[in-house]
Protein backbone atom coordinates (compact mmCIF):
# COMPACT_ATOMS: atom_id res chain seq x y z
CA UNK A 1 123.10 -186.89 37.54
CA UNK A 2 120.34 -184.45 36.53
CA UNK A 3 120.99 -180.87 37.69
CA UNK A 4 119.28 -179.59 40.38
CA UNK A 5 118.33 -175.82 40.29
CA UNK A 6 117.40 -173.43 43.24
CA UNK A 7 114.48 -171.08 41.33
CA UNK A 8 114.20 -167.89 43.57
CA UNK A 9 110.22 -167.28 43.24
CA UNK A 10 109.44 -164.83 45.94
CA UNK A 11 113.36 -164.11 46.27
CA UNK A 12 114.24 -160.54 45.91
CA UNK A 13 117.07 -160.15 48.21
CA UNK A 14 120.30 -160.72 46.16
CA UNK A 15 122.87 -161.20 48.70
CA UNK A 16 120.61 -164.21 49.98
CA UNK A 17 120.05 -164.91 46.49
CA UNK A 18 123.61 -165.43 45.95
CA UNK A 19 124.57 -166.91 49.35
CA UNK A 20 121.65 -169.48 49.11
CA UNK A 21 122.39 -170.56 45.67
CA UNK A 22 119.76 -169.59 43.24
CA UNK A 23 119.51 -169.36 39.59
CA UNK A 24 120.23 -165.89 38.89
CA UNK A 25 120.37 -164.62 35.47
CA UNK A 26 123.38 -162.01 34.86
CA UNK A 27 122.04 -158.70 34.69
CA UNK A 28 125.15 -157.01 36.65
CA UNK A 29 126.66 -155.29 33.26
CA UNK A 30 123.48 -153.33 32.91
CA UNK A 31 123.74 -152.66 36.78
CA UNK A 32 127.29 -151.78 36.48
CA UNK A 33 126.37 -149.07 33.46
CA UNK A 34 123.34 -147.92 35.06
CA UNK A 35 125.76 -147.08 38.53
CA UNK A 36 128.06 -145.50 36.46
CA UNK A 37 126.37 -143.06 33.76
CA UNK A 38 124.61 -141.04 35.58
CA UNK A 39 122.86 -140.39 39.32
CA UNK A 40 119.38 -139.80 38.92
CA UNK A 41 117.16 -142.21 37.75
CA UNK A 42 113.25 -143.37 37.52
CA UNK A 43 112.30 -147.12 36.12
CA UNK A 44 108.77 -148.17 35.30
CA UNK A 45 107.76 -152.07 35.08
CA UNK A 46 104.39 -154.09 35.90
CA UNK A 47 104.34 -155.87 39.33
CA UNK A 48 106.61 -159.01 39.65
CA UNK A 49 109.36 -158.17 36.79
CA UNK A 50 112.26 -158.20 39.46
CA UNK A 51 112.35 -154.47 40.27
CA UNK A 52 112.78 -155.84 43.97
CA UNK A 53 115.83 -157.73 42.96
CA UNK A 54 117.17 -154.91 40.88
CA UNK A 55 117.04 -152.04 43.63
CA UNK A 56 118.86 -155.14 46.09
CA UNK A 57 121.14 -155.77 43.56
CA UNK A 58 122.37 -152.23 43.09
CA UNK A 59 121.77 -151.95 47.48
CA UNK A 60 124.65 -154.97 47.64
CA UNK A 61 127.42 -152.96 44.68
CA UNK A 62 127.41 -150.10 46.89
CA UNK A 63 127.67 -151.50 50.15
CA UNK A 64 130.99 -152.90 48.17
CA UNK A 65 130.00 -156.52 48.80
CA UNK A 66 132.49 -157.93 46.13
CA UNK A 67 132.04 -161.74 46.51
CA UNK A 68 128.39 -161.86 45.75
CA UNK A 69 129.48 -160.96 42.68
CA UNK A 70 132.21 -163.60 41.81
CA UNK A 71 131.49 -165.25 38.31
CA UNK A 72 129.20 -162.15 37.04
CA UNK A 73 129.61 -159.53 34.22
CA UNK A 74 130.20 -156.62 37.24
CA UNK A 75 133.23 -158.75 38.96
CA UNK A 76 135.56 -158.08 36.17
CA UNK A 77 133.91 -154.31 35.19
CA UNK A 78 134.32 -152.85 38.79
CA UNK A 79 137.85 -152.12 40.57
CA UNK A 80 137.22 -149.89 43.20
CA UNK A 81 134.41 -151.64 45.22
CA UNK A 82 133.99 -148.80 47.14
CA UNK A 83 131.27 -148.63 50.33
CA UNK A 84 128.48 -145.56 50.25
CA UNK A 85 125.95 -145.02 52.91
CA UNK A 86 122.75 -146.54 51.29
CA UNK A 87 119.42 -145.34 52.51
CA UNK A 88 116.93 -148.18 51.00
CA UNK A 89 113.34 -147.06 51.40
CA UNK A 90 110.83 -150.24 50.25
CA UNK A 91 106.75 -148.70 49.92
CA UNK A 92 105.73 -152.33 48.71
CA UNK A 93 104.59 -154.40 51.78
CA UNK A 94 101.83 -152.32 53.21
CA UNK A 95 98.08 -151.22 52.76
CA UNK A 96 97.64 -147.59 52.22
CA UNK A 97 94.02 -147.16 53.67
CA UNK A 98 94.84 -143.89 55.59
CA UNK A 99 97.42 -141.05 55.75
CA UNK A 100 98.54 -142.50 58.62
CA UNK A 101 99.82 -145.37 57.42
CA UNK A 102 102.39 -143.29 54.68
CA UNK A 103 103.45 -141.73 58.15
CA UNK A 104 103.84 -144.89 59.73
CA UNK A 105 106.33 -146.52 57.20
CA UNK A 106 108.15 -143.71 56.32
CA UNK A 107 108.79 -143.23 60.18
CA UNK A 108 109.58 -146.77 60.13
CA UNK A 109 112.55 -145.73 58.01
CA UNK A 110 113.51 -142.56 59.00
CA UNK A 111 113.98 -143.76 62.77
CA UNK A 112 116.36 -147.06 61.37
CA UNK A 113 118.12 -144.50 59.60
CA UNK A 114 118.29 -142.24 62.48
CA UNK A 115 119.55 -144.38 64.39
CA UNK A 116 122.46 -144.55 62.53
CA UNK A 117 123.31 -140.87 61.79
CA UNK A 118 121.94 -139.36 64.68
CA UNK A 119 118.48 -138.38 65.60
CA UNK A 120 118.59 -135.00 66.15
CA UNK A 121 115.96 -133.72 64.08
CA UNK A 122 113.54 -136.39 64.79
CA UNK A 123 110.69 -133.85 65.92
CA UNK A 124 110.41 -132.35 62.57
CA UNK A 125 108.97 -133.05 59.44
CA UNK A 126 109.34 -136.37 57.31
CA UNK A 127 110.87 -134.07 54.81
CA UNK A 128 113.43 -132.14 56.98
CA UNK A 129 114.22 -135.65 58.62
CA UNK A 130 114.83 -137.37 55.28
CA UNK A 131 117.41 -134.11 54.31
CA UNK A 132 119.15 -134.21 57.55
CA UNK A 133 119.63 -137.76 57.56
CA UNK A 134 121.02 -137.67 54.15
CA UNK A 135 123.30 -134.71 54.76
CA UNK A 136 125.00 -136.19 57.81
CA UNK A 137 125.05 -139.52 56.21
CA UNK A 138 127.39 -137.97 53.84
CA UNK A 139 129.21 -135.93 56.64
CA UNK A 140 130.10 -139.18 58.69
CA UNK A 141 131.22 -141.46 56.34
CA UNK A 142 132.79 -138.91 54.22
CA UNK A 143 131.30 -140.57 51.02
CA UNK A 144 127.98 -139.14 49.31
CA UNK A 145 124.94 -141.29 49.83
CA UNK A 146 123.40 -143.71 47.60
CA UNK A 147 119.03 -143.71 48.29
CA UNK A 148 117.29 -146.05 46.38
CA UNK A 149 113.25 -145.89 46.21
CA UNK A 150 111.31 -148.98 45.43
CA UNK A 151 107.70 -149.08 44.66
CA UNK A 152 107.56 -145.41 45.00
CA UNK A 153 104.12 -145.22 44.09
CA UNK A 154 102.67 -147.95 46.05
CA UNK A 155 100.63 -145.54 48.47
CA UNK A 156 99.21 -143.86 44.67
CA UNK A 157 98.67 -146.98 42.76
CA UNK A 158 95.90 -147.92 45.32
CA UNK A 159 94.17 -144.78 45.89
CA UNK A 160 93.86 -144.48 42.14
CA UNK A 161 90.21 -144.53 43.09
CA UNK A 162 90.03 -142.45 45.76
CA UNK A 163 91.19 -138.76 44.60
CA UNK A 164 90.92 -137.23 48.13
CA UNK A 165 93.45 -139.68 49.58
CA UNK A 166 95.15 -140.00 46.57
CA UNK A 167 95.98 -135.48 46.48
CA UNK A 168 97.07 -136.67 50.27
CA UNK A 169 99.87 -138.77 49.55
CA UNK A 170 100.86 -137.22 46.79
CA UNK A 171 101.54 -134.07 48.67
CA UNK A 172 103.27 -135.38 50.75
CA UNK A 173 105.83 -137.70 48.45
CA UNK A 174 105.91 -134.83 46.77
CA UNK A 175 108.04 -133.33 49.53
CA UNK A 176 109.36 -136.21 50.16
CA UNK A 177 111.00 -136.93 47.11
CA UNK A 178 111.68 -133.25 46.10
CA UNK A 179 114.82 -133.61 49.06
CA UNK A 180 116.91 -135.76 46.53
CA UNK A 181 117.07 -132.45 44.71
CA UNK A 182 117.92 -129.90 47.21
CA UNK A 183 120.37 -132.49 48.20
CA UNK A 184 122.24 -133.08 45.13
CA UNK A 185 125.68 -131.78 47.00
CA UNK A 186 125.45 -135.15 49.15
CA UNK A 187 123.79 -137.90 46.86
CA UNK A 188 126.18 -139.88 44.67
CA UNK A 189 122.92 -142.04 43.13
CA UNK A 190 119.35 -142.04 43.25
CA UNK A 191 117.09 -144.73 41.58
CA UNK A 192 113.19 -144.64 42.17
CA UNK A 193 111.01 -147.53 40.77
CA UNK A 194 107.64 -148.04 40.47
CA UNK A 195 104.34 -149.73 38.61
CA UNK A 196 103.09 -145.87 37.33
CA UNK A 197 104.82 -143.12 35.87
CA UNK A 198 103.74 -139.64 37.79
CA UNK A 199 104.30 -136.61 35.42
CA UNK A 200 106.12 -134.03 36.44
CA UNK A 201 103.42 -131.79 37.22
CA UNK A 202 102.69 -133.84 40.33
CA UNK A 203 104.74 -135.84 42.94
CA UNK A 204 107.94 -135.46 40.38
CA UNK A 205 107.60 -131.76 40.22
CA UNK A 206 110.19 -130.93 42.96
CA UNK A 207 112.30 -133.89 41.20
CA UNK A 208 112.66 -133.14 38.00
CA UNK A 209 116.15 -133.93 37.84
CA UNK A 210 115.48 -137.88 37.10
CA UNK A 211 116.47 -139.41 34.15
CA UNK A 212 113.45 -141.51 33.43
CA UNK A 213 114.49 -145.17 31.99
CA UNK A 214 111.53 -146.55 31.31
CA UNK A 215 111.45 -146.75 27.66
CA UNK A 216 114.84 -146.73 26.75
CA UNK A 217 116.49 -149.54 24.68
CA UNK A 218 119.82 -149.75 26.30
CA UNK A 219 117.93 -150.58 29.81
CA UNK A 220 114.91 -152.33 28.32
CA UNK A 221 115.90 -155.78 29.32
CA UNK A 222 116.93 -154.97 33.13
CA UNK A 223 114.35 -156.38 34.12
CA UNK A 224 112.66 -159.40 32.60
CA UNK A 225 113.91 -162.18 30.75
CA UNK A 226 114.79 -162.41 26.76
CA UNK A 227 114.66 -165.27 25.07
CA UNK A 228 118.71 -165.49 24.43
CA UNK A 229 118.97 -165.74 27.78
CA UNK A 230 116.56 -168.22 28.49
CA UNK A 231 117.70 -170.40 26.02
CA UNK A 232 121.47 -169.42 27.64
CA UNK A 233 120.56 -170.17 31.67
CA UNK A 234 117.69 -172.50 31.27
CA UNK A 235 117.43 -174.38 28.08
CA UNK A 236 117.99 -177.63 30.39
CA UNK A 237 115.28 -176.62 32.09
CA UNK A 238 112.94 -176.39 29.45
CA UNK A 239 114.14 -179.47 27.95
CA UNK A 240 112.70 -181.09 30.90
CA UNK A 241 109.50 -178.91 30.74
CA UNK A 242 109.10 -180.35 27.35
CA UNK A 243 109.36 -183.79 28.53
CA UNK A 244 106.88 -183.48 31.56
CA UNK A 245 104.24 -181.98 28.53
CA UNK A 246 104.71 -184.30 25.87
CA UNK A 247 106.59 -181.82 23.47
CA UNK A 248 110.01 -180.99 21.32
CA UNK A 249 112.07 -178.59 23.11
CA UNK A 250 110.99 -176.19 20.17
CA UNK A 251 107.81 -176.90 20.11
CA UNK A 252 108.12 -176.03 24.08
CA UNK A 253 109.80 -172.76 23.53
CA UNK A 254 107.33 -171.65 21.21
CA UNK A 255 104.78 -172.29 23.83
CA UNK A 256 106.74 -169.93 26.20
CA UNK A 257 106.60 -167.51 23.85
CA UNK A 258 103.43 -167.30 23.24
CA UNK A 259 102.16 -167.50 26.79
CA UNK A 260 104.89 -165.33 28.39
CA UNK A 261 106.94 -163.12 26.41
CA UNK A 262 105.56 -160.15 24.41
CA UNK A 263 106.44 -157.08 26.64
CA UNK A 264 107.94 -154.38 24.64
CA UNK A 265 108.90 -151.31 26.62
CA UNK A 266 109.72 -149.02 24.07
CA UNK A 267 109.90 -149.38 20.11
CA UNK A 268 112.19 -151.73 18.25
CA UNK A 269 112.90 -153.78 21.13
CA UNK A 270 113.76 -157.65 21.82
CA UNK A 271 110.60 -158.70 22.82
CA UNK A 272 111.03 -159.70 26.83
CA UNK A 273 109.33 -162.43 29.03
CA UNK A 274 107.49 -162.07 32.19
CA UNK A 275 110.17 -163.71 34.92
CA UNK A 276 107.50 -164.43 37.45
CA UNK A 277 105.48 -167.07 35.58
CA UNK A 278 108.26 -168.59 33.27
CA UNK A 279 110.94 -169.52 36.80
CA UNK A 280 107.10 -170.77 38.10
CA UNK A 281 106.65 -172.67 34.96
CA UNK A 282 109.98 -174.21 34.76
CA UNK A 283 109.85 -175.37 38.53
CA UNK A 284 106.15 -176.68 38.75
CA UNK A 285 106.63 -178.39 35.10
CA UNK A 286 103.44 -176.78 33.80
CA UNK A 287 102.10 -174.03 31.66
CA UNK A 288 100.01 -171.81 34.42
CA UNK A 289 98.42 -168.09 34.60
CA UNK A 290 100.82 -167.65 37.65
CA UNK A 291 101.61 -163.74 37.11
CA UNK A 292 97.66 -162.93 36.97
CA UNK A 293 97.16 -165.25 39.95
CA UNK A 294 99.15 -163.45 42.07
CA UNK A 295 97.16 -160.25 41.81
CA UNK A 296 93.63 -159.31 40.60
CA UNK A 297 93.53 -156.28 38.21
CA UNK A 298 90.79 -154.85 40.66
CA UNK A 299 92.41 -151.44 39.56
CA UNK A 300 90.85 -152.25 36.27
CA UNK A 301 87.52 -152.17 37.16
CA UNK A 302 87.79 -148.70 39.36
CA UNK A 303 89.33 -147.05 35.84
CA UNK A 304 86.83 -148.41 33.79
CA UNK A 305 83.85 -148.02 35.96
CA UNK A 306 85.12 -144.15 35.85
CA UNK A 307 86.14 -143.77 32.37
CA UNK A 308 82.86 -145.65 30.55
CA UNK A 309 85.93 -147.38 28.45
CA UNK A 310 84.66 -148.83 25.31
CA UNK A 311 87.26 -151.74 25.49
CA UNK A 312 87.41 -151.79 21.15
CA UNK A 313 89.86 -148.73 22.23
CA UNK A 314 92.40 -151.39 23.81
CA UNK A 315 93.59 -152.69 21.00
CA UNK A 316 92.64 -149.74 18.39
CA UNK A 317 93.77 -146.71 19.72
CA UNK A 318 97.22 -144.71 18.86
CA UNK A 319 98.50 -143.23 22.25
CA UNK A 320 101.18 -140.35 22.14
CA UNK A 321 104.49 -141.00 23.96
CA UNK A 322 103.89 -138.41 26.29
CA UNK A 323 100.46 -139.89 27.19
CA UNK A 324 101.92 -143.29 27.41
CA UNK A 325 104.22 -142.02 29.92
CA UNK A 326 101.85 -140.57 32.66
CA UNK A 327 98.69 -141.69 34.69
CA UNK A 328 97.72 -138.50 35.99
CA UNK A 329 95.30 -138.32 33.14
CA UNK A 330 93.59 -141.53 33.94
CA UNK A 331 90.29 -140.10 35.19
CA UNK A 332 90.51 -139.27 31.18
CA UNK A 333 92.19 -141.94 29.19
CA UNK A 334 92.84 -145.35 30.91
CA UNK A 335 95.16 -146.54 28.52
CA UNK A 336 98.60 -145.09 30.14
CA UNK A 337 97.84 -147.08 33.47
CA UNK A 338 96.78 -150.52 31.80
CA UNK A 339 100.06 -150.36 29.81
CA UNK A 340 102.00 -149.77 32.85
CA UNK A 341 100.55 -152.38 34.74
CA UNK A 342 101.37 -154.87 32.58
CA UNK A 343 98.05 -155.42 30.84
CA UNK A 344 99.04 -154.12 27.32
CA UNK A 345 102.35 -152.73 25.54
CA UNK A 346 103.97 -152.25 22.60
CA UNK A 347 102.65 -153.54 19.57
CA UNK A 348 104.18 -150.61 17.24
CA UNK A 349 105.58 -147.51 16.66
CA UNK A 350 104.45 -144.66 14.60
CA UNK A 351 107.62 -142.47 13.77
CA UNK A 352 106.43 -139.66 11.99
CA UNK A 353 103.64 -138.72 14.12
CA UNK A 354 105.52 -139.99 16.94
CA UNK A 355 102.56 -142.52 18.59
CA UNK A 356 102.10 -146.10 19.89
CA UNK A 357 99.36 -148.91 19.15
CA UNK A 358 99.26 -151.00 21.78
CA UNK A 359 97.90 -154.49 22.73
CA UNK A 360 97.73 -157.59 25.00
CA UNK A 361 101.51 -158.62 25.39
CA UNK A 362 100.82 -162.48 25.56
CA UNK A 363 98.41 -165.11 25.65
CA UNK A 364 98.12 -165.65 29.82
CA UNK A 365 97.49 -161.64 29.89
CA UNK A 366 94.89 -161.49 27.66
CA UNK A 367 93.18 -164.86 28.99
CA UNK A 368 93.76 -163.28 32.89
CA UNK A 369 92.36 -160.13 31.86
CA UNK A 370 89.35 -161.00 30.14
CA UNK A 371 88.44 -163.63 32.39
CA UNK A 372 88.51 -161.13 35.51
CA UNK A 373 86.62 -158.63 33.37
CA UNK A 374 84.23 -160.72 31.63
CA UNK A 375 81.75 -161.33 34.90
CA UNK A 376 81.33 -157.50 35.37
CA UNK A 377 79.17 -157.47 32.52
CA UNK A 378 77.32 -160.75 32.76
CA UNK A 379 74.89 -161.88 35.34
CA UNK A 380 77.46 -165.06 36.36
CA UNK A 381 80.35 -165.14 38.87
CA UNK A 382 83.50 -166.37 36.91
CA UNK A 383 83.10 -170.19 37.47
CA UNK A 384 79.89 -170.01 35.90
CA UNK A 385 81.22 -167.82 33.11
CA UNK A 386 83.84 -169.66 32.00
CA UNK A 387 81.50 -173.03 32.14
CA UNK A 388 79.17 -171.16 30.04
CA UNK A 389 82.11 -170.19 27.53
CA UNK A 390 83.27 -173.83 27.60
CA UNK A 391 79.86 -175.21 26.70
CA UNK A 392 79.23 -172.28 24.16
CA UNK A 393 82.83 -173.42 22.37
CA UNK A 394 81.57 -176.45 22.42
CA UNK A 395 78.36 -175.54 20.91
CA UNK A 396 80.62 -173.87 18.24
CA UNK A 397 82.53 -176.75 17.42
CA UNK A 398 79.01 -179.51 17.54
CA UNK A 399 77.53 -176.79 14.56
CA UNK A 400 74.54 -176.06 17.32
CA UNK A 401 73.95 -171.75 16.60
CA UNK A 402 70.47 -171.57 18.56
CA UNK A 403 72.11 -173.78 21.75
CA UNK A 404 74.93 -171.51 21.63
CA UNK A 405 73.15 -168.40 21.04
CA UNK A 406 70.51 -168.87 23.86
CA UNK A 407 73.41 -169.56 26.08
CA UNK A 408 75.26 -165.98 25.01
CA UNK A 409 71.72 -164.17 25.68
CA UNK A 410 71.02 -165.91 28.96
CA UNK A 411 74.76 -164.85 29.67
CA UNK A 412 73.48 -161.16 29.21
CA UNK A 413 70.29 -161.17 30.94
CA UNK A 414 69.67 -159.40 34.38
CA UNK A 415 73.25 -157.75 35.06
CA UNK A 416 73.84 -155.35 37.39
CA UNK A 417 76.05 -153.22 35.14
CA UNK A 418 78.31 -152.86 37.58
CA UNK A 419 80.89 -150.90 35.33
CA UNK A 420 78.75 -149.07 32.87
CA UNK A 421 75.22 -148.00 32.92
CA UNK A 422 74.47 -147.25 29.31
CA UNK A 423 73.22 -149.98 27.48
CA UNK A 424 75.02 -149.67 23.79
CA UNK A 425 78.77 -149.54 25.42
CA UNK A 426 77.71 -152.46 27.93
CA UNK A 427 76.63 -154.40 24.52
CA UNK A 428 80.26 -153.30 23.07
CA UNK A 429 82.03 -154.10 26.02
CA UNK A 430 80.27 -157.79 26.46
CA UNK A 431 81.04 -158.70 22.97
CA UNK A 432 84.65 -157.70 23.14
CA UNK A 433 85.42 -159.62 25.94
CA UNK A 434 83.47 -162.65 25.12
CA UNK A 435 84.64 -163.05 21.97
CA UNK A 436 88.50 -162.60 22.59
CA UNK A 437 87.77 -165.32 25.54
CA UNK A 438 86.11 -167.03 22.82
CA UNK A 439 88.89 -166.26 20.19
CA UNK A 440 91.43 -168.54 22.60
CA UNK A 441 90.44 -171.74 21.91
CA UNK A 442 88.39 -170.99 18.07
CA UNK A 443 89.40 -168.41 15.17
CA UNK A 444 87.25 -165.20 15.79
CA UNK A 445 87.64 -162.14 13.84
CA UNK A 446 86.11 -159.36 15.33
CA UNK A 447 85.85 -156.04 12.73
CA UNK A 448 83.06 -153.72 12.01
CA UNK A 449 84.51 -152.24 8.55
CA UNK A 450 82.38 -151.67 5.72
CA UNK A 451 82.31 -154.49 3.38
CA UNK A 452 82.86 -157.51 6.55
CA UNK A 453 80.50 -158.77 8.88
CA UNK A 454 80.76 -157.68 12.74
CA UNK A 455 82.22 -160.93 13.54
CA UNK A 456 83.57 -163.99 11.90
CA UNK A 457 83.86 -167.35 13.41
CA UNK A 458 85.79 -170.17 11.97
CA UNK A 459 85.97 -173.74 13.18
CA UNK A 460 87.41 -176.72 11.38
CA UNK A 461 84.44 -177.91 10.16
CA UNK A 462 82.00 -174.34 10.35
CA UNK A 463 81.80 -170.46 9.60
CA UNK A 464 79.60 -168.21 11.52
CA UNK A 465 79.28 -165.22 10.18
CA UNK A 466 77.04 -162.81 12.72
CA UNK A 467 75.63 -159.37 12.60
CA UNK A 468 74.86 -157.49 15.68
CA UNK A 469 71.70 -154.58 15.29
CA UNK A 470 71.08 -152.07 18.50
CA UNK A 471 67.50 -151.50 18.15
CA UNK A 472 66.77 -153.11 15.18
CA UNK A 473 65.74 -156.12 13.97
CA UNK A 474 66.89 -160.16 13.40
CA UNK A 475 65.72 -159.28 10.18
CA UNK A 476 67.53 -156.40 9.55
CA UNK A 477 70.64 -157.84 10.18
CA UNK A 478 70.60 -160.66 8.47
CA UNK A 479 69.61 -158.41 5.48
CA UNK A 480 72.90 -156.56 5.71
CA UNK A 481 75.00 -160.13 5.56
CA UNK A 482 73.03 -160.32 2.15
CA UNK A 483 73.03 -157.22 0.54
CA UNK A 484 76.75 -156.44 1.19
CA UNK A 485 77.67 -160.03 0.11
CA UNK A 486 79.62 -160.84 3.54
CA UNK A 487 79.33 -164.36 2.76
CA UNK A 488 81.00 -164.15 -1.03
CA UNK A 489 84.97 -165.03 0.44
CA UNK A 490 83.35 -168.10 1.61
CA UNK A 491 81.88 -169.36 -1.21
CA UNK A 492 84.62 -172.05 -2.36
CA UNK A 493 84.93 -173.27 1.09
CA UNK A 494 83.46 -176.66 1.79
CA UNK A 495 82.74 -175.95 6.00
CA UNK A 496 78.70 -175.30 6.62
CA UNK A 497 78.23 -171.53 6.58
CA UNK A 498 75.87 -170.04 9.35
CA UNK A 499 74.34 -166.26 8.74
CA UNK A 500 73.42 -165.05 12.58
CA UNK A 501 71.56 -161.57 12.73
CA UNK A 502 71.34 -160.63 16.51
CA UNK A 503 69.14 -157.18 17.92
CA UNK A 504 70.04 -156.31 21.05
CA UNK A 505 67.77 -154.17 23.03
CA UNK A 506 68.75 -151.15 24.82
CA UNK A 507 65.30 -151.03 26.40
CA UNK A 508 65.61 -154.59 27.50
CA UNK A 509 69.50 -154.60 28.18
CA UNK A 510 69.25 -158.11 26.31
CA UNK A 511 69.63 -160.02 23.53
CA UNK A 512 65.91 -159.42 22.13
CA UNK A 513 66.25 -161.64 18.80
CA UNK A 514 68.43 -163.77 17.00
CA UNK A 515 67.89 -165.56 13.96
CA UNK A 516 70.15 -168.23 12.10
CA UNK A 517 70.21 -169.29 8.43
């Protein structure tokens, strides 16, 4: 009788996780050592990773509910099972438009709370409410409290655009948050988790007591999935995802891999999978962009619009660790708050000089992100776009250059340049993000050293090599693929070879010229 599995998409209470029977892969040893090696702690990961489910998890081993735990790791680490007051404060489900609505919820919570410890203080301040209720929390019950915080930032992550509204609620977290210290006498554990790392010169700056997990190796794989325990939990599972897609189970895992896994939250580490879309994958029986359907990146396009990113930077850049672990400079460097949303990490690690490269984690990432980006600097909404890149591959494969090239100009013509107004970064920024959509489905080599074309383009039965000019000329360009022998590597090999100078025209704002040989 074929197995029949419960796969909790959209579950992130664990006690009805447990109760209600669904998959649930073992992370209670890490929650056990987490509960019981310290007090204080901070957790960065991108949006659907199971924070939710980690911050319920540790809600249920504190409230002492022992059987949810029957048949995990923590069942046979914990004897006490002891019962704390647990103040649980969720920022997630809510629209932060106005101050007024950071009042609202944490009201909301303060007033359950109250309700329980008294309510004596309820005409003061959020912050003197929050210490009172934690103080007599302790007092009653005799047992220090446990808080935990998730999505702390929520209320910051979408004003990131708005630095007025943004100062607001980050003066007042700031307060907020700074209680847990002046009420270290009552607290037994603290955990906040968010999308965005704050530095300490901001809403932490009254906290700086946390111990911030974020990038450390023990903890990397607390949330997320590894491939050992995939291949532990599921590998029925993708057995029959294999089946329902015409592939070897190996041949299946590799395609997991490649579309899912990637993340790397700090240097050295086993590589971990995004948990959202590979449970969606397994119970819909298809490959699907289902973590970058679930939310746009429209946070993208209010950094870049105020950065003028040149998008090269993604995926050249060295970032310090200290950089890497703070958004506050985002009106500066956008990097730190597209690697903790998710959009890049880890590719390496620079010891000595103590720096990260980073890059697209996986192949759905990179395809989501492009695709969302890729219409802000063309004159087509994104159905149209991705026909046009479908055709243009096409193009690529038939050996057509001028029906593919007048497609990529026409592609370029009349934008509104929505993110940046000068003309060389918007031709910069197009090509990036056209050719790495391109790049998914042909070989494209995009470098601009000396002694290499701008950009290579290999199909299995042609090489384009082009040449991009600002300015210039066709001519020009074409001249440069000739003098600096681009074309020598390619002499041997029996595909056609197609030289494409290209001006574009910062007058214009077009492609002006092209020619093919």
């Amino acid at each position: 009788m074929e197995r029949k599995i419960l796969y909790p998409i959209g579950v992130q209470n664990f006690e009805s996780l447990r109760r209600d029977g669904y998959a649930y892969v073992d992370k209670t040893a890490l929650v056990w050592e987490l509960a019981n090696t310290g007090r204080y702690y901070f957790l960065s990961r991108p949006r659907r990773f199971g924070k939710s489910l980690l911050v319920s998890t540790l809600e249920a081993y504190f409230q002492g509910k022992r059987e949810l735990f029957d048949g995990l790791a923590l069942a046979g680490l914990e004897h006490q099972w002891k019962s704390y007051p647990v103040l649980h404060l969720d920022l997630n489900a809510k629209r932060y438009s106005c101050p007024e609505d950071l009042t609202a919820i944490l009201n909301m919570h303060l007033e359950q709370w109250e309700k329980r410890y008294g309510d004596e203080y309820k005409d003061r301040n959020v912050d003197e409410r929050f210490a009172q209720i934690i103080r007599r929390a302790c007092e009653q019950t005799g047992d220090r409290v446990v808080v935990l915080v998730d999505e702390y930032d929520k209320p910051l992550v979408q004003t990131l655009d708005n630095e007025e509204l943004a100062d607001e609620y980050r003066s007042m977290l700031k307060g907020f948050y700074g209680v847990l210290k002046s009420s270290d006498q009552y607290i037994r554990f603290a955990l906040l988790t968010g999308v965005t790392k704050l530095s300490k010169v901001s809403v932490f700056s009254d906290l700086n007591n946390l111990d911030d997990i974020s990038m450390w190796n023990r903890f990397h794989s607390l949330c997320g999935l590894t491939e050992d325990e995939i291949r532990s939990d599921f590998d029925s599972d993708v057995e029959r995802l294999a089946t329902a897609n015409d592939m070897g189970k190996e041949e299946c895992y590799e395609e997991l891999r490649r579309m899912y896994d990637g993340y790397h939250f700090c240097e050295n580490s086993v590589g971990v999978y995004n948990p959202f879309s590979v449970i969606n994958t397994l119970k819909k029986l298809k490959f699907g962009d289902y973590w970058f359907e679930t939310g746009t990146p429209t946070l993208l396009v209010s950094v870049l619009k105020s950065t003028h990113y040149d998008l090269n930077g993604l995926l050249e850049s060295e970032v310090s660790s200290d950089l890497l672990g703070s958004v506050d400079s985002m009106r500066v460097n956008p990097l730190p708050v597209i690697y903790q949303t998710g959009y890049l990490t880890i590719k390496s690690f620079d010891r000595e000089f103590n720096t990260y490269r980073l890059g697209f984690p996986n192949e759905e990432v990179e395809r989501g992100f492009v695709r969302f980006l890729l219409p802000f600097y063309s004159n087509a909404r994104l159905e149209s776009t991705l026909f046009s890149v479908s055709r243009f591959v096409g193009e690529v494969r038939k050996g057509q250059p001028d029906a593919f090239m007048t497609r990529l100009s026409s592609m370029m013509a009349d934008t509104d340049y929505r993110i940046v107004g000068d003309s060389e970064l918007y031709f910069q920024n197009f090509l990036f993000l056209f050719f790495r959509l391109l790049g998914l489905y042909v070989e494209v080599e995009h470098t601009t050293s000396d002694g290499r074309t701008d950009m290579v383009v290999r199909t299995s039965d042609y090489i384009y090599l082009f040449e991009f000019k600002l300015d210039r000329s066709a001519d020009e360009a074409l001249a440069q693929i000739e003098d600096r022998g681009y074309a020598r590597p390619y002499a041997a090999d029996p595909r056609r070879l197609f030289k494409i100078g290209v001006n574009f025209s910062t007058r214009k704002r077009c492609v002006e010229e092209w020619k093919v040989v």
